[in-house]
C-alpha atoms as a PDB file:
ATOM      1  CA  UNK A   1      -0.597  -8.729   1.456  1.00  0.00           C
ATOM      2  CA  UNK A   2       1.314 -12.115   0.699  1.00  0.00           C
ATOM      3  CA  UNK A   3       3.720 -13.977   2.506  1.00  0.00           C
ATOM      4  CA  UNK A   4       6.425 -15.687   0.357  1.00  0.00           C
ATOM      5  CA  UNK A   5       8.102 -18.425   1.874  1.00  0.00           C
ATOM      6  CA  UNK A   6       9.885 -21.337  -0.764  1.00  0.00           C
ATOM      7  CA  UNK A   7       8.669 -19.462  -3.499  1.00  0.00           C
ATOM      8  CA  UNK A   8       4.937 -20.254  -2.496  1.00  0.00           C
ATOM      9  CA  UNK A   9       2.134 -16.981  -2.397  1.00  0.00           C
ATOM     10  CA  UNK A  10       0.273 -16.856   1.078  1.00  0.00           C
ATOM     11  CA  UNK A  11      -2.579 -14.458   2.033  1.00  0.00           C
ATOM     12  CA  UNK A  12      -1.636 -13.871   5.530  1.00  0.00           C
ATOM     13  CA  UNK A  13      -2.984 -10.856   7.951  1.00  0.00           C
ATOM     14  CA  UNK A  14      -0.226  -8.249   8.482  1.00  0.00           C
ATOM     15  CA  UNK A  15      -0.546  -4.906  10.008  1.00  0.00           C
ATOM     16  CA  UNK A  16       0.767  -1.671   8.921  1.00  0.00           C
ATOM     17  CA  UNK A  17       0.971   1.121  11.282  1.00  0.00           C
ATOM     18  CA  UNK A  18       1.986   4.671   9.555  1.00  0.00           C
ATOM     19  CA  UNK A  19       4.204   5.700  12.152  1.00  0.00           C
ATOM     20  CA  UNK A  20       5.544   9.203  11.070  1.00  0.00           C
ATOM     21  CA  UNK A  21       4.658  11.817   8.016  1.00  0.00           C
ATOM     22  CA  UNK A  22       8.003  13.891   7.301  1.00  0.00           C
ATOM     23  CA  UNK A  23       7.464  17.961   7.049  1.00  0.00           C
ATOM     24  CA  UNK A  24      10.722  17.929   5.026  1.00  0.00           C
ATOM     25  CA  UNK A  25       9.417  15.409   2.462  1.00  0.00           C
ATOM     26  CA  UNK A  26       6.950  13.569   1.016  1.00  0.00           C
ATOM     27  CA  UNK A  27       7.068  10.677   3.041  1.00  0.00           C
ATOM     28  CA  UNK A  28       5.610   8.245   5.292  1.00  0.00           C
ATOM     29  CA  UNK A  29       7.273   5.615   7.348  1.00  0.00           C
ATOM     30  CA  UNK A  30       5.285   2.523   7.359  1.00  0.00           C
ATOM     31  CA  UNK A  31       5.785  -0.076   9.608  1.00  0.00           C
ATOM     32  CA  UNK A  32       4.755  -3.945   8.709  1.00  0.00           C
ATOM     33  CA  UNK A  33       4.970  -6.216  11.323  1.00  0.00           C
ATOM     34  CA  UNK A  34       3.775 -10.329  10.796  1.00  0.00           C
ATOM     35  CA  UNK A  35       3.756 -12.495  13.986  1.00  0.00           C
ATOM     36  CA  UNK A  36       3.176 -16.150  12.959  1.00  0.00           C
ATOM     37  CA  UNK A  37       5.114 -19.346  12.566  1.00  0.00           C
ATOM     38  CA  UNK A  38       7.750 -18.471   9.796  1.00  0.00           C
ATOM     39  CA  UNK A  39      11.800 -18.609   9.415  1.00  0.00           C
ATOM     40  CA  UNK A  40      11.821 -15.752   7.151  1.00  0.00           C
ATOM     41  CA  UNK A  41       9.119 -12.915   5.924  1.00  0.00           C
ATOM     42  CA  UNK A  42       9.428 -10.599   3.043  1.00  0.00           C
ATOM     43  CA  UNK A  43       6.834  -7.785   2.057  1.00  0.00           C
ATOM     44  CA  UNK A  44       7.023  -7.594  -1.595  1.00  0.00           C
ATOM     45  CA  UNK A  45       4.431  -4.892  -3.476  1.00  0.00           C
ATOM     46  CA  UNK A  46       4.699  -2.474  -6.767  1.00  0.00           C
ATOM     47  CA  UNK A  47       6.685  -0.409  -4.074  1.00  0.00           C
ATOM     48  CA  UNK A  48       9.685  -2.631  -4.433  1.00  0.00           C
ATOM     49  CA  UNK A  49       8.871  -3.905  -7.528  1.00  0.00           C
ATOM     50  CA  UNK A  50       7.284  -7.132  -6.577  1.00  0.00           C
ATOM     51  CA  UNK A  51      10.828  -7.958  -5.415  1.00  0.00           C
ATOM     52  CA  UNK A  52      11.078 -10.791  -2.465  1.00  0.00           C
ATOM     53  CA  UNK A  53      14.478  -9.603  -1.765  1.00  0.00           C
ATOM     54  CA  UNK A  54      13.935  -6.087  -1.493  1.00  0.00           C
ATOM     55  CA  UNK A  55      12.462  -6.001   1.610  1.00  0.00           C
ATOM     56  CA  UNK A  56      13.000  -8.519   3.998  1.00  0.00           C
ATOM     57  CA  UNK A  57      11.187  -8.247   7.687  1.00  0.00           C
ATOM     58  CA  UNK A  58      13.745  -8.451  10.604  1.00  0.00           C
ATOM     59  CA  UNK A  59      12.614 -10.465  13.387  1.00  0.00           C
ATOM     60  CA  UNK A  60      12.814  -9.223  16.906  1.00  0.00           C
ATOM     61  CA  UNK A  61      13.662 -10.765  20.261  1.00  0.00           C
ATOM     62  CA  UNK A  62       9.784 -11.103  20.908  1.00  0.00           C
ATOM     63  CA  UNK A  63       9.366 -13.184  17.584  1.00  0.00           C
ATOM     64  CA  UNK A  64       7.718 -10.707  15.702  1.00  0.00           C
ATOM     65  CA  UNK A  65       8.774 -10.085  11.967  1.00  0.00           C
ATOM     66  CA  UNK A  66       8.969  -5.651  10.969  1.00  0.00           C
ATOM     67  CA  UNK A  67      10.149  -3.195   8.591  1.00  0.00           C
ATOM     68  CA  UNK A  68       9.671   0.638   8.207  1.00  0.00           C
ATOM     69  CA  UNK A  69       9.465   1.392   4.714  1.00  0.00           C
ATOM     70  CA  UNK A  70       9.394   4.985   3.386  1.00  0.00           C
ATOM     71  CA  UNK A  71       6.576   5.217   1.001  1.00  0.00           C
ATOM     72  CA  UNK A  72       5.694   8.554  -0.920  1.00  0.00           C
ATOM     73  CA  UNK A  73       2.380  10.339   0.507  1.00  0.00           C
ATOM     74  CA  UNK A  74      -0.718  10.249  -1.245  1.00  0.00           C
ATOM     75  CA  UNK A  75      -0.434   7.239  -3.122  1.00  0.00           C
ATOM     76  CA  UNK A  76      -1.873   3.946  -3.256  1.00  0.00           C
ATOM     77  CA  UNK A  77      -0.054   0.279  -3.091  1.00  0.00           C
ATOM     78  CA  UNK A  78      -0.753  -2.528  -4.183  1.00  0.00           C
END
């Protein structure tokens, strides 16, 4: 995964939990969550179509950065 901050590419370590796959659908919600020095986060991937603004991370009142995506079952992401 790669942290995008003033248009720059950093590896950083992120963790994604898969918190919940939906009977109705093909779906799993994936939570990303980055804790580390930063004033804004982004998780960008051929899910959103490499797209820093599609997905921004919220930061919490305990400083750490998440989004749940919904991301089809059974496939892979790069």
């Amino acid at each position: 995964m790669y942290l995008c901050p003033e248009n720059q590419l950093l590896k950083f370590k992120i963790m994604a939990v898969l918190k919940k796959i939906l009977k109705s659908k093909p779906i799993g919600k994936v939570t990303f969550s980055y804790s580390g020095e930063a004033e804004n986060v982004a998780i960008v991937g051929d899910f959103n179509g490499w797209d820093v603004e599609a997905s921004p991370l919220k930061k919490g009142k305990d400083g750490v950065f998440k989004i749940t995506l919904d991301l089809a079952t059974g496939g892979e992401y790069e």
